[in-house]
Every structure is written in structure tokens, then in C-alpha cells.
Protein backbone atom coordinates (compact mmCIF):
# COMPACT_ATOMS: atom_id res chain seq x y z
CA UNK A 1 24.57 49.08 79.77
CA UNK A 2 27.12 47.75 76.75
CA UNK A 3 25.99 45.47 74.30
CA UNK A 4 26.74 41.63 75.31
CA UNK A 5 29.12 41.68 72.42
CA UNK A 6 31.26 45.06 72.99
CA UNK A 7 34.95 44.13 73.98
CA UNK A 8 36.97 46.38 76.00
CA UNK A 9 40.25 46.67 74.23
CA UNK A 10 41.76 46.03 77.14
CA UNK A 11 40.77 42.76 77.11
CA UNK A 12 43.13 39.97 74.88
CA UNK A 13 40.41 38.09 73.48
CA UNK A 14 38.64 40.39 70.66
CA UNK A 15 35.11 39.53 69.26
CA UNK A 16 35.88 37.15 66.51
CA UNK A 17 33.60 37.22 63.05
CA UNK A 18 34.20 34.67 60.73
CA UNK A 19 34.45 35.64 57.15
CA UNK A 20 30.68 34.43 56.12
CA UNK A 21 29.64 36.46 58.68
CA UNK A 22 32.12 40.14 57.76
CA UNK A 23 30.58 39.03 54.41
CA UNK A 24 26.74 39.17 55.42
CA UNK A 25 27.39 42.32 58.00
CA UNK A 26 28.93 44.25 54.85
CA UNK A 27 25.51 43.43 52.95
CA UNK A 28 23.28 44.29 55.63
CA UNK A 29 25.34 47.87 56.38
CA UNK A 30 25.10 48.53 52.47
CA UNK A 31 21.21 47.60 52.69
CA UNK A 32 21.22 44.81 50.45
CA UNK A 33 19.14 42.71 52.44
CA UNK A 34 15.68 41.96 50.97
CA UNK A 35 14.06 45.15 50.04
CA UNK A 36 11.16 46.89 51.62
CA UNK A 37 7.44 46.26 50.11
CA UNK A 38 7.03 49.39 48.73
CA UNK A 39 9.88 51.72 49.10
CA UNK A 40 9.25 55.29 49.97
CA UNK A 41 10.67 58.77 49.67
CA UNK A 42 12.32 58.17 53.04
CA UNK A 43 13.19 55.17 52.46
CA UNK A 44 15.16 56.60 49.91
CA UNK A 45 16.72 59.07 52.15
CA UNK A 46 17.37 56.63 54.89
CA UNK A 47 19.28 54.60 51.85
CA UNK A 48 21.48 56.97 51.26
CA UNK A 49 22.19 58.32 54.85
CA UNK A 50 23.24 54.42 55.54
CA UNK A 51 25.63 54.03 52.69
CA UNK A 52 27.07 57.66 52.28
CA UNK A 53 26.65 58.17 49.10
CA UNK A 54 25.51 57.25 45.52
CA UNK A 55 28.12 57.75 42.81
CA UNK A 56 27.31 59.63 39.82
CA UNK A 57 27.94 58.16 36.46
CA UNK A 58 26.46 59.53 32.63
CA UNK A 59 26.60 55.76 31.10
CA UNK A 60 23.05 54.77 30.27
CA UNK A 61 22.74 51.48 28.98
CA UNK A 62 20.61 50.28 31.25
CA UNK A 63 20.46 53.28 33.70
CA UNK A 64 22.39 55.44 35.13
CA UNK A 65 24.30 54.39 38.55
CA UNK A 66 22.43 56.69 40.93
CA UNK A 67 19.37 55.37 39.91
CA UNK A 68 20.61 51.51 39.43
CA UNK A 69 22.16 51.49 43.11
CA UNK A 70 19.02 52.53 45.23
CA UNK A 71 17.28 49.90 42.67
CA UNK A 72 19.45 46.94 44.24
CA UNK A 73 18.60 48.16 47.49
CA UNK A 74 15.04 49.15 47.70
CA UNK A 75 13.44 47.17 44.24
CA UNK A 76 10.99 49.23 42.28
CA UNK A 77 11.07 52.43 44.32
CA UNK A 78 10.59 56.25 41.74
CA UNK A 79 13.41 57.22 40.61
CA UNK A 80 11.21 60.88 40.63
CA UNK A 81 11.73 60.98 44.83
CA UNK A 82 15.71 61.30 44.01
CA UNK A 83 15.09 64.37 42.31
CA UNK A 84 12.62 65.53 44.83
CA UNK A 85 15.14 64.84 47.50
CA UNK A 86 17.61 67.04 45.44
CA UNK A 87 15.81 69.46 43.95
CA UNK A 88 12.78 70.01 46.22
CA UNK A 89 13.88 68.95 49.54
CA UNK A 90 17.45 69.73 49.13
CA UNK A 91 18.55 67.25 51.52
CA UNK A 92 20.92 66.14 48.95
CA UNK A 93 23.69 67.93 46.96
CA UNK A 94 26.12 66.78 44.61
CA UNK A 95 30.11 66.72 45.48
CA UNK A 96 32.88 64.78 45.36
CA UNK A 97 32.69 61.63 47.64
CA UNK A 98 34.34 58.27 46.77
CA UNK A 99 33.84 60.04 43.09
CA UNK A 100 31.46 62.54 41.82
CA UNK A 101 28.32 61.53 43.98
CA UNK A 102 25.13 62.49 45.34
CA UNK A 103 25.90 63.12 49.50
CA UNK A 104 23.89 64.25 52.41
CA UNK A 105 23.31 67.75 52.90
CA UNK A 106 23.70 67.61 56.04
CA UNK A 107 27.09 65.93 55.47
CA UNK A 108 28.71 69.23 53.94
CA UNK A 109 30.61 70.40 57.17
CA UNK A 110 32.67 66.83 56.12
CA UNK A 111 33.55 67.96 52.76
CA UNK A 112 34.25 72.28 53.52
CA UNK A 113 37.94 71.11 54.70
CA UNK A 114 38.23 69.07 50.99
CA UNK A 115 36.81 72.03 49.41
CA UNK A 116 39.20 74.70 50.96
CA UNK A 117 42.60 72.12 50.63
CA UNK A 118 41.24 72.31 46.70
CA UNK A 119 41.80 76.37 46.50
CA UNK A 120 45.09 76.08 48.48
CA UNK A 121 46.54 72.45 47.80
CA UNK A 122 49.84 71.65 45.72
CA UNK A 123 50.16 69.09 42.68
CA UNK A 124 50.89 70.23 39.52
CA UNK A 125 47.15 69.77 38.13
CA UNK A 126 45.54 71.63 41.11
CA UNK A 127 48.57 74.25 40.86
CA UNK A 128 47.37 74.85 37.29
CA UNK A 129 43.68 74.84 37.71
CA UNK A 130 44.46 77.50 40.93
CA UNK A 131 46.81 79.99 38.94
CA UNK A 132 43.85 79.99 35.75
CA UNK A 133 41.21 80.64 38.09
CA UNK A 134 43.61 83.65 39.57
CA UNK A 135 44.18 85.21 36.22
CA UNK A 136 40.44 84.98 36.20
CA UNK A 137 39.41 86.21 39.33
CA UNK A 138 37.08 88.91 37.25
CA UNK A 139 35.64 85.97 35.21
CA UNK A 140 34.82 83.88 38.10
CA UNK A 141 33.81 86.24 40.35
CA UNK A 142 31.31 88.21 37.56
CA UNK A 143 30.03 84.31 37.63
CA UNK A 144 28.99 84.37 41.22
CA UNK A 145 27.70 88.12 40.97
CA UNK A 146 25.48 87.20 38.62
CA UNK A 147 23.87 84.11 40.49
CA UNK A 148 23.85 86.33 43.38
CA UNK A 149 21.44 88.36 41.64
CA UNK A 150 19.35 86.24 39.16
CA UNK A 151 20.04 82.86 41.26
CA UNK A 152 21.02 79.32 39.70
CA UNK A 153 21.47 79.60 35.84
CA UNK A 154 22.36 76.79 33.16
CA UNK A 155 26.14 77.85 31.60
CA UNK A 156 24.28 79.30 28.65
CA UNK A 157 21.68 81.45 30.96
CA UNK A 158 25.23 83.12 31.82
CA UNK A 159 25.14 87.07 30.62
CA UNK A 160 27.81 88.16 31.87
CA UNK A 161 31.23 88.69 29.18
CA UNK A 162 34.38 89.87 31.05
CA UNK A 163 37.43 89.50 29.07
CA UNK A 164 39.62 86.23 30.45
CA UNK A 165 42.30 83.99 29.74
CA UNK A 166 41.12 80.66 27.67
CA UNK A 167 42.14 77.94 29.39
CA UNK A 168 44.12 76.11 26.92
CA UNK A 169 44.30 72.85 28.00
CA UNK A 170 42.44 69.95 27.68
CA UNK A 171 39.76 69.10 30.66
CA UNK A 172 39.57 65.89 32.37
CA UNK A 173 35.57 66.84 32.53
CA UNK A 174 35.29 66.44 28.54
CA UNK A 175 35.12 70.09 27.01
CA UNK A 176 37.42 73.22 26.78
CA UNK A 177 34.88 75.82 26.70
CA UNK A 178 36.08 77.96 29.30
CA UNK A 179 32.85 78.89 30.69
CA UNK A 180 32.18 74.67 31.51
CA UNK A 181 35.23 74.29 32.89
CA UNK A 182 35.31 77.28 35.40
CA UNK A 183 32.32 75.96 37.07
CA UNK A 184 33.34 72.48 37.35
CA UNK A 185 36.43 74.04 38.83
CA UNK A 186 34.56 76.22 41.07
CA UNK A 187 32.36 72.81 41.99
CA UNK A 188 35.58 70.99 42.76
CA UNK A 189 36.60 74.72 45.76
CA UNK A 190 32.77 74.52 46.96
CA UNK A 191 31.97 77.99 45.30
CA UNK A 192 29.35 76.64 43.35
CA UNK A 193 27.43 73.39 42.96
CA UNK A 194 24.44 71.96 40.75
CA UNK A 195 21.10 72.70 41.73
CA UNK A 196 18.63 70.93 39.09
CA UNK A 197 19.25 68.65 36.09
CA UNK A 198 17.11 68.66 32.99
CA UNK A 199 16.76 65.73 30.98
CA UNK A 200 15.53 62.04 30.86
CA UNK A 201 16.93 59.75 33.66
CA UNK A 202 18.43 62.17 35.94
CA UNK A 203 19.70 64.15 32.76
CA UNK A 204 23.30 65.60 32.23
CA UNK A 205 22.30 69.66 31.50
CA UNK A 206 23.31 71.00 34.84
CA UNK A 207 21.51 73.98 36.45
CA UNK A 208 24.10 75.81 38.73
CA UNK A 209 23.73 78.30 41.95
CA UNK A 210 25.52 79.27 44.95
CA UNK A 211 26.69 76.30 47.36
CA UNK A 212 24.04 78.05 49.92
CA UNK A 213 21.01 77.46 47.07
CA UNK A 214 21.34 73.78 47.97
CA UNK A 215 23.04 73.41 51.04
CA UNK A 216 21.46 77.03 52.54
CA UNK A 217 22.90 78.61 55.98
CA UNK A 218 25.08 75.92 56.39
CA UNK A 219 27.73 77.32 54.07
CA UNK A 220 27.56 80.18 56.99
CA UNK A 221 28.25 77.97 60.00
CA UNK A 222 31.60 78.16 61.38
CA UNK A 223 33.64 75.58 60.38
CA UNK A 224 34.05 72.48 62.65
CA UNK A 225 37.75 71.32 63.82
CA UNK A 226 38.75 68.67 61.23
CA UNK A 227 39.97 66.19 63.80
CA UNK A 228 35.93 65.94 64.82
CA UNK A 229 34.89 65.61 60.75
CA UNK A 230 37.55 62.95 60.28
CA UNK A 231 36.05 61.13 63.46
CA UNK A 232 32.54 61.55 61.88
CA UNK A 233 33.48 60.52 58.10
CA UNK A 234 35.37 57.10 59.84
CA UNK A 235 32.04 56.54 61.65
CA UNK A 236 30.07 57.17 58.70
CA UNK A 237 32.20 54.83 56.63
CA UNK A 238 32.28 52.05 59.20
CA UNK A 239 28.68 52.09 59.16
CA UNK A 240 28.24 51.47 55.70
CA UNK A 241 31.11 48.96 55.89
CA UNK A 242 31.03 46.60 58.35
CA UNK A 243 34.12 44.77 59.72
CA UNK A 244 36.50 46.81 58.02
CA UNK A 245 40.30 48.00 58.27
CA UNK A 246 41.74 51.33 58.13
CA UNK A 247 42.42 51.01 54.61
CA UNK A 248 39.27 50.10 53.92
CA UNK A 249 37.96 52.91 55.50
CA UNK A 250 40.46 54.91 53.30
CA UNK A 251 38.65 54.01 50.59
CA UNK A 252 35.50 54.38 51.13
CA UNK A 253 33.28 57.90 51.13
CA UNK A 254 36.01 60.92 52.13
CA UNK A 255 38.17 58.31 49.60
CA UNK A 256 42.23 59.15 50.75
CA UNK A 257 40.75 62.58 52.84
CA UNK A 258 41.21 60.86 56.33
CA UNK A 259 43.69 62.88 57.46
CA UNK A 260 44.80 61.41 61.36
CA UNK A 261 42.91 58.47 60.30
CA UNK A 262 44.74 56.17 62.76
CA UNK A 263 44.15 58.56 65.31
CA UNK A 264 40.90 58.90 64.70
CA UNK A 265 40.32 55.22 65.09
CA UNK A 266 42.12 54.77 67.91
CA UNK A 267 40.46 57.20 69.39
CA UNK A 268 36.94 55.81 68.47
CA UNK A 269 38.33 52.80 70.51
CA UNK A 270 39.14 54.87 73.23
CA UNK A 271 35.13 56.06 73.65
CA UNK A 272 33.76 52.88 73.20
CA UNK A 273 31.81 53.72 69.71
CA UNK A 274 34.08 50.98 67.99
CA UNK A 275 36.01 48.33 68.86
CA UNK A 276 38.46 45.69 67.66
CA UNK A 277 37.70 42.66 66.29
CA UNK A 278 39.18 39.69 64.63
CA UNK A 279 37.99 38.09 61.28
CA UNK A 280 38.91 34.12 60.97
CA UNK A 281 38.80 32.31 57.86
CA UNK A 282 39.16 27.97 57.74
CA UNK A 283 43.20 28.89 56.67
CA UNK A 284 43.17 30.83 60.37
CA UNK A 285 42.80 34.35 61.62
CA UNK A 286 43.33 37.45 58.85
CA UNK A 287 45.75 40.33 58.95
CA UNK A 288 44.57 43.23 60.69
CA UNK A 289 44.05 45.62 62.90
CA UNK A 290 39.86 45.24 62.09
CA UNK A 291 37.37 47.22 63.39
CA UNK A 292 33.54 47.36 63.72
CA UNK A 293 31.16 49.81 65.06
CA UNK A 294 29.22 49.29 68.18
CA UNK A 295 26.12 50.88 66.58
CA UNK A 296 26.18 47.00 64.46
CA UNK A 297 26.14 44.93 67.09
CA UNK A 298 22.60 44.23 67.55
CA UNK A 299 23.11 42.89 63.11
CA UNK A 300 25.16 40.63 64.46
CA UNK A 301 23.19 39.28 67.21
CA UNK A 302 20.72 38.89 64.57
CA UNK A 303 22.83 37.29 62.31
CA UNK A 304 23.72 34.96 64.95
CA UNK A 305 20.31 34.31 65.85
CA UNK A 306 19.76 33.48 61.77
CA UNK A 307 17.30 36.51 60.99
CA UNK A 308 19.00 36.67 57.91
CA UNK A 309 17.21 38.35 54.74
CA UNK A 310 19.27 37.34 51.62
CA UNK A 311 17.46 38.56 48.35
CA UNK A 312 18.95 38.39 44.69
CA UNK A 313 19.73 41.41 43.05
CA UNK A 314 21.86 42.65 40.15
CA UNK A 315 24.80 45.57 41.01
CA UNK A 316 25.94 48.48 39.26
CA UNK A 317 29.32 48.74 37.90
CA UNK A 318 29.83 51.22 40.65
CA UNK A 319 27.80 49.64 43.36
CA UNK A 320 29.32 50.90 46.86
CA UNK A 321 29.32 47.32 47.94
CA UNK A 322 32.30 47.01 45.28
CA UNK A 323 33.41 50.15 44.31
CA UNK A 324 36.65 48.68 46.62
CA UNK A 325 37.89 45.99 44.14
CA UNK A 326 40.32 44.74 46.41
CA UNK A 327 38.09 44.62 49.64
CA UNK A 328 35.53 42.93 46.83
CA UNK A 329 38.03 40.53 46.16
CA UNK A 330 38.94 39.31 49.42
CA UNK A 331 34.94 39.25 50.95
CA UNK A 332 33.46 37.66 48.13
CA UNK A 333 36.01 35.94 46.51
CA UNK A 334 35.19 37.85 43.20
CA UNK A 335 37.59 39.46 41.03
CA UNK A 336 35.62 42.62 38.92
CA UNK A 337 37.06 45.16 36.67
CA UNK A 338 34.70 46.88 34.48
CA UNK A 339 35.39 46.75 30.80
CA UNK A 340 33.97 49.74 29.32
CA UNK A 341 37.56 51.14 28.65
CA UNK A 342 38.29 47.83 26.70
CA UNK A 343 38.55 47.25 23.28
CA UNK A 344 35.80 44.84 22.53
CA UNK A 345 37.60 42.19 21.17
CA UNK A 346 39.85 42.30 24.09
CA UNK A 347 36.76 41.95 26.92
CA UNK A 348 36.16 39.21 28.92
CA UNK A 349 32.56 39.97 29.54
CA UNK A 350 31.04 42.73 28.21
CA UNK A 351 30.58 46.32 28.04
CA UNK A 352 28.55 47.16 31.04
CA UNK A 353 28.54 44.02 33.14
CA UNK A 354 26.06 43.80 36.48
CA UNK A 355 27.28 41.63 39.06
CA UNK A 356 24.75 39.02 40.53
CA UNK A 357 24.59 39.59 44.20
CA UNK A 358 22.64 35.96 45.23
CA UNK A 359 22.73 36.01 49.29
CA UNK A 360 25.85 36.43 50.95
CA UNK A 361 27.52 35.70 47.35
CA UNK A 362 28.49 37.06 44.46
CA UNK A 363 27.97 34.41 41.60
CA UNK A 364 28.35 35.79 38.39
CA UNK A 365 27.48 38.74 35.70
CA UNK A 366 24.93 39.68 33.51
CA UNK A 367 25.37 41.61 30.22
CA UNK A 368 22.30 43.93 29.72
CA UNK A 369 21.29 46.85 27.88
CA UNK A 370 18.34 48.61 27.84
CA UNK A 371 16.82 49.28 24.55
CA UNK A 372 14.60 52.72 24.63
CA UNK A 373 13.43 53.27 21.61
CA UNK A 374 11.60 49.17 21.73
CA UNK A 375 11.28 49.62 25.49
CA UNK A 376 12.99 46.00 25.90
CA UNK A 377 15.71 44.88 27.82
CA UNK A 378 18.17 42.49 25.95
CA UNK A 379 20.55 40.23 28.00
CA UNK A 380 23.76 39.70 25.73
CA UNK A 381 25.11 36.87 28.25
CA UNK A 382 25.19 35.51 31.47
CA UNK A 383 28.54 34.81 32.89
CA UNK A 384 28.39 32.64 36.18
CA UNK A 385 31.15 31.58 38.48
CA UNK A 386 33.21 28.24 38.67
CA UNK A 387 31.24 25.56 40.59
CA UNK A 388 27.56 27.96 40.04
CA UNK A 389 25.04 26.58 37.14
CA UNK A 390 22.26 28.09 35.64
CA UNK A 391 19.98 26.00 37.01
CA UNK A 392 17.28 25.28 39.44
CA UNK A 393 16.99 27.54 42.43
CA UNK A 394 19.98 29.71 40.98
CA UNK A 395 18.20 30.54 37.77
CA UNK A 396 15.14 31.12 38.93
CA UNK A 397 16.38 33.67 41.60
CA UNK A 398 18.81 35.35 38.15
CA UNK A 399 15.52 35.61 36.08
CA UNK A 400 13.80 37.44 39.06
CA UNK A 401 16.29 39.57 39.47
CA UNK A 402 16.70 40.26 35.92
CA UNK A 403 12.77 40.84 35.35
CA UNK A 404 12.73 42.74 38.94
CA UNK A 405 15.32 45.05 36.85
CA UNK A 406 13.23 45.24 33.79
CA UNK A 407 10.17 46.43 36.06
CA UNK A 408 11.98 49.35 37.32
CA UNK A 409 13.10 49.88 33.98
CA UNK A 410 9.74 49.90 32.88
CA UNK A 411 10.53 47.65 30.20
CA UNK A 412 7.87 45.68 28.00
CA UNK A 413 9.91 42.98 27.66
CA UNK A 414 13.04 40.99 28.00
CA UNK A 415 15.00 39.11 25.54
CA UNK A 416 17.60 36.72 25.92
CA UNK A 417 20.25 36.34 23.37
CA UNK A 418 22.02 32.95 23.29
CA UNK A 419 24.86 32.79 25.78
CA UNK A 420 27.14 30.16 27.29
CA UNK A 421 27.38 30.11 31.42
CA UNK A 422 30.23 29.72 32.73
């Protein structure tokens, strides 16, 4: 039996959302309703499952974004059952998603297509990288010889010394030592991947090993048809999307690796596991084609019955609810471009701004940054939105947040500079 709100596409009248309620579905498919109690290990897991992936970023001035994005979904959950997911478990390994990120292993059959169009693609950069690693097939292939034998190794674990050609140019990864940069190249092809990191706060010092000592036999399963993992990476993203359109979909997980992605939609329509619908703002109905999968119905039958959980939480830079900024835009009204890259007298913000998810809004941005050595997290400033105050309600549910954020930061205290709202 369909759900009472599937459509047959058939039919001229599509379900209609209006744009509150694209804007709360998007929140509950990224988990950002009100968090569990106390969070688990698979709580974790069933986190990141939901929203794809969790982007990997080295800033640490407050923490790094694969910790600081479970954190807005789940509240004071250990940041020690990531690594045991990883690490332990392997049900986790790292590749490149929407960016660098931490993905399902059971998601790797999605990326193997990505991985072999990176050994065989054109573009001048990926011609380059191709024709060094070919001049230093010996080099690479003495690399994966010796994990073979002794199994994952950090870079300087490496023994073996076969004469190559230096690279020569500059790497986009931050260092020219040869031996770095063939790895991260051989990352990038799915030869080799990371299989522990030492260090505090999910460290940087990468451990490598063979793709199969994190993924295991699955690098030896014959390769699915892409057609069927472009069907499954759509579904995947529409899940952790909402109401969404194709390009929205382009942008999110696989980012620009949707090959047939029209087809693959349209097909999706075709077997009833999504389904067109219309988004309607006060000015009238919005541009589309927009689609939504069937699997979120029953959220918005609860949506529409008002079993609505809205918490207040602060985002990472690189949150997946706004790693879009033009889908941000558009949802939430909110216009966010980090600032790191910008000189600071030139910033309109600050250095590592979090936005303030409040509800089914986004209202403002704090400035934090952790201080480690006093264990005490300092908020530079508190920018707010036209038409939001600091006051009442709204500040009390900021200061939670903000404290709820020192807590998982395990920080003694928090101190708040003088700032102006805006």
C-alpha cells in the first residue's frame, strides 16, 4: 500500500511543500532535530549513514569539523567511538566525498568508478599527476609491496628506496616531499587509503595500508554497473536532503560525479522510490523540477501533524546542512562564506564563524575559539541577523548552545569578550 502522500507522476497536481516546511524536512534528513539523551556508538554510525558523510578539515580552533558536525547532531556524544568506528570497526574509511571526508564502508562500490576515472581521466592536473606516477611505476609499486608485506605504515615507517623522478611541482596537499605526495595521489586512484591517525583530536599523522586493510574483500567484489551506483548515490543524497533539485543533488556527497543524473532521477520516478513535488513560497510556486524521496514521507506526515523537535545548536563551517551555499541561501535565507582566507581587516565576522541553527532558522554567528592550554572557550562576538536580538528566549537558547559546545569541548569555562549584535 503507498503512502497517503505519494503522487503518481502521472497525475497534474504534485504534492506541494511550502518553503517552512522543505526548510524543516532538510533539518530533520540532516538529523538536526533535538539530539538523543545520550548518544551512542551507533548512534554515531546511524549519523553518518543518514547524512553521507562528514567532511574532513585540519583547522582546530575550536575542533575539528568531523568531530564538530556529529556534535550539532547528537550533543555530547565521544568523539573516541569515531575512531573506533574507523579504526576498530572499520565501518568507516576516508575518501573523497563532497571533499575529503569520512564515508561508509559499505559505500565504497559508489566511489571505485571515481577512483578508476582518477587513473584514466583527462585535465591537465590529473594528466600530470598520471604521467609522474608512470615514470614511477617502480616507486609506487615498491610502496604497495611493502604494505603487502609489513601492512599499514606511517610515510616514515617506509623502507623501501628505489630511485624516482622528484616531482617538482608544488602540491595542492601542502608538501613536495615526494614520498607524501605519491600516497595522497595513490589515495585520490583508490590504491591506498588511511588506516589510523595519531594525534590529539582526530590527529593529522596518517597511518596508511592497502584499500582492502579498511574496506577488506570488498575491494575484490566485482564492480557494480555505474548506472545502479549513480541511482544509489541520488538516493543517498536525497535522503540527506530533503526536497531537493537535481542540482542540488549535484552537489551534495558524489559532488559533480552523477553521471546520467537526469536519468537516474527520472528513473527513480519511474519505480515509485521518489516523486515530484512542488515547493511554494508567499511570492508563488519555485522553479523546479523538485524531488523528494518516498522513504520521507512519513517526516512529513509528522511535520504536518506538528511532532516537530527544533533544538539550538551551533554549525561547523562545513556543516553538510550548508556546505551548499547557494541551496543555504535560498532555504534559510542566510548568506555564509567563511572567512578564514580573508585578510583580517577585510572580514566581516571572524575567522572561524559557527552559524546558529535556532529551529527551522538560521539566526546568526558566533565567533569562538577554543583555548587549550587554559581549557576555556572565548567567544570573540556574536553576530545575529536583521530583525533577531539577543534577548529573552533567543539568548538563552545561544548561551545553551554555546555552553552545550563548551561541554563537549570539555572546557572549564567560557568567556565572553564584549561584542555588538547585530
Amino acid at each position: 500500500m503507498k503512502h497517503p502522500f505519494y503522487y503518481n507522476s502521472a497525475m497534474t497536481q504534485p504534492l506541494t511543500l511550502t518553503v517552512a516546511e522543505a526548510r524543516r524536512l532538510s533539518i530533520i534528513a540532516q538529523q538536526l532535530e533535538a539530539p538523543p539523551a545520550a548518544p551512542t556508538k551507533a548512534d554515531l554510525l546511524d549519523t553518518i549513514q543518514r547524512i553521507t558523510c562528514l567532511q574532513l578539515d585540519p583547522i582546530n580552533v575550536v575542533a575539528r569539523t568531523q568531530l564538530l558536525v556529529p556534535f550539532s547532531r547528537l550533543g555530547q556524544y565521544d568523539p573516541a567511538d569515531l575512531e573506533a568506528l574507523l579504526w576498530e570497526d572499520k565501518a568507516l574509511f576516508e575518501y573523497f566525498a563532497h571533499a575529503a571526508s569520512i564515508v561508509l564502508a559499505d559505500d565504497y562500490p559508489i566511489f571505485r568508478p571515481q577512483m578508476h576515472q582518477r587513473k584514466v581521466g583527462s585535465g591537465l592536473w590529473r594528466q600530470r599527476v598520471n604521467e609522474w606516477l608512470e615514470a614511477n611505476n617502480l616507486f609506487r609499486q615498491s610502496i604497495l609491496d611493502e604494505m603487502a608485506e609489513r601492512g599499514p605504515l606511517y610515510a616514515e615507517e617506509l623502507t623501501a628506496q628505489v630511485a624516482h623522478v622528484p616531482w617538482g611541482y608544488e602540491s595542492d596537499w601542502g608538501s613536495n616531499k615526494d614520498v607524501i605526495f605519491i600516497l595522497e595521489a595513490m589515495w585520490l586512484r583508490g590504491d591506498v587509503t588511511v588506516t589510523r591517525r595519531s594525534g590529539n583530536g582526530y590527529g593529522l599523522k596518517k597511518q596508511w595500508g592497502l584499500m582492502e586493510h579498511q574496506v577488506g574483500s570488498r575491494v575484490h567484489e566485482p564492480p557494480v554497473d555505474q548506472p545502479l551506483l549513480v541511482r544509489r548515490a541520488v538516493e543517498r543524497a536525497l535522503l540527506a536532503l530533503g526536497a531537493a533539485q537535481a542540482r542540488d543533488v549535484k552537489h551534495y556527497f558524489t559532488r559533480h560525479s552523477y553521471p546520467g543524473l537526469n536519468k537516474a532521477l527520472a528513473e527513480l520516478v519511474a519505480d515509485g522510490r521518489v516523486q515530484h513535488v512542488a515547493v511554494r513560497s508567499d511570492a508563488g510556486e519555485l522553479p523546479g523540477p523538485w524531488y523528494l524521496h518516498n522513504d520521507l514521507l512519513p517526516e512529513l506526515e509528522r511535520l504536518r501533524r506538528g511532532e516537530w523537535r527544533p533544538q539550538t545548536t551551533l554549525l561547523s563551517p562545513f556543516d553538510n546542512l550548508i556546505a551548499d551555499r547557494d541551496r543555504t541561501e535560498w532555504l534559510f535565507d542566510f548568506r555564509y562564506r567563511i572567512e578564514i582566507y580573508t585578510p583580517a581587516a577585510k572580514r566581516q565576522y571572524g575567522y572561524y564563524v559557527m552559524p546558529i541553527l535556532h529551529g527551522d532558522r538560521l539566526i546568526g554567528r558566533v565567533d569562538p575559539k577554543m583555548d587549550r592550554q587554559a581549557n576555556r572557550l572565548t567567544i570573540n562576538a556574536i553576530h545575529l541577523e536583521p530583525g533577531v536580538t539577543f534577548a529573552g528566549e533567543t539568548r538563552a537558547a545561544i548561551e545553551s548552545a554555546i555552553e552545550s559546545l563548551a561541554a563537549f569541548l570539555r572546557a572549564q569555562s567560557v568567556d565572553y569578550l564584549p561584542f555588538a549584535s547585530q
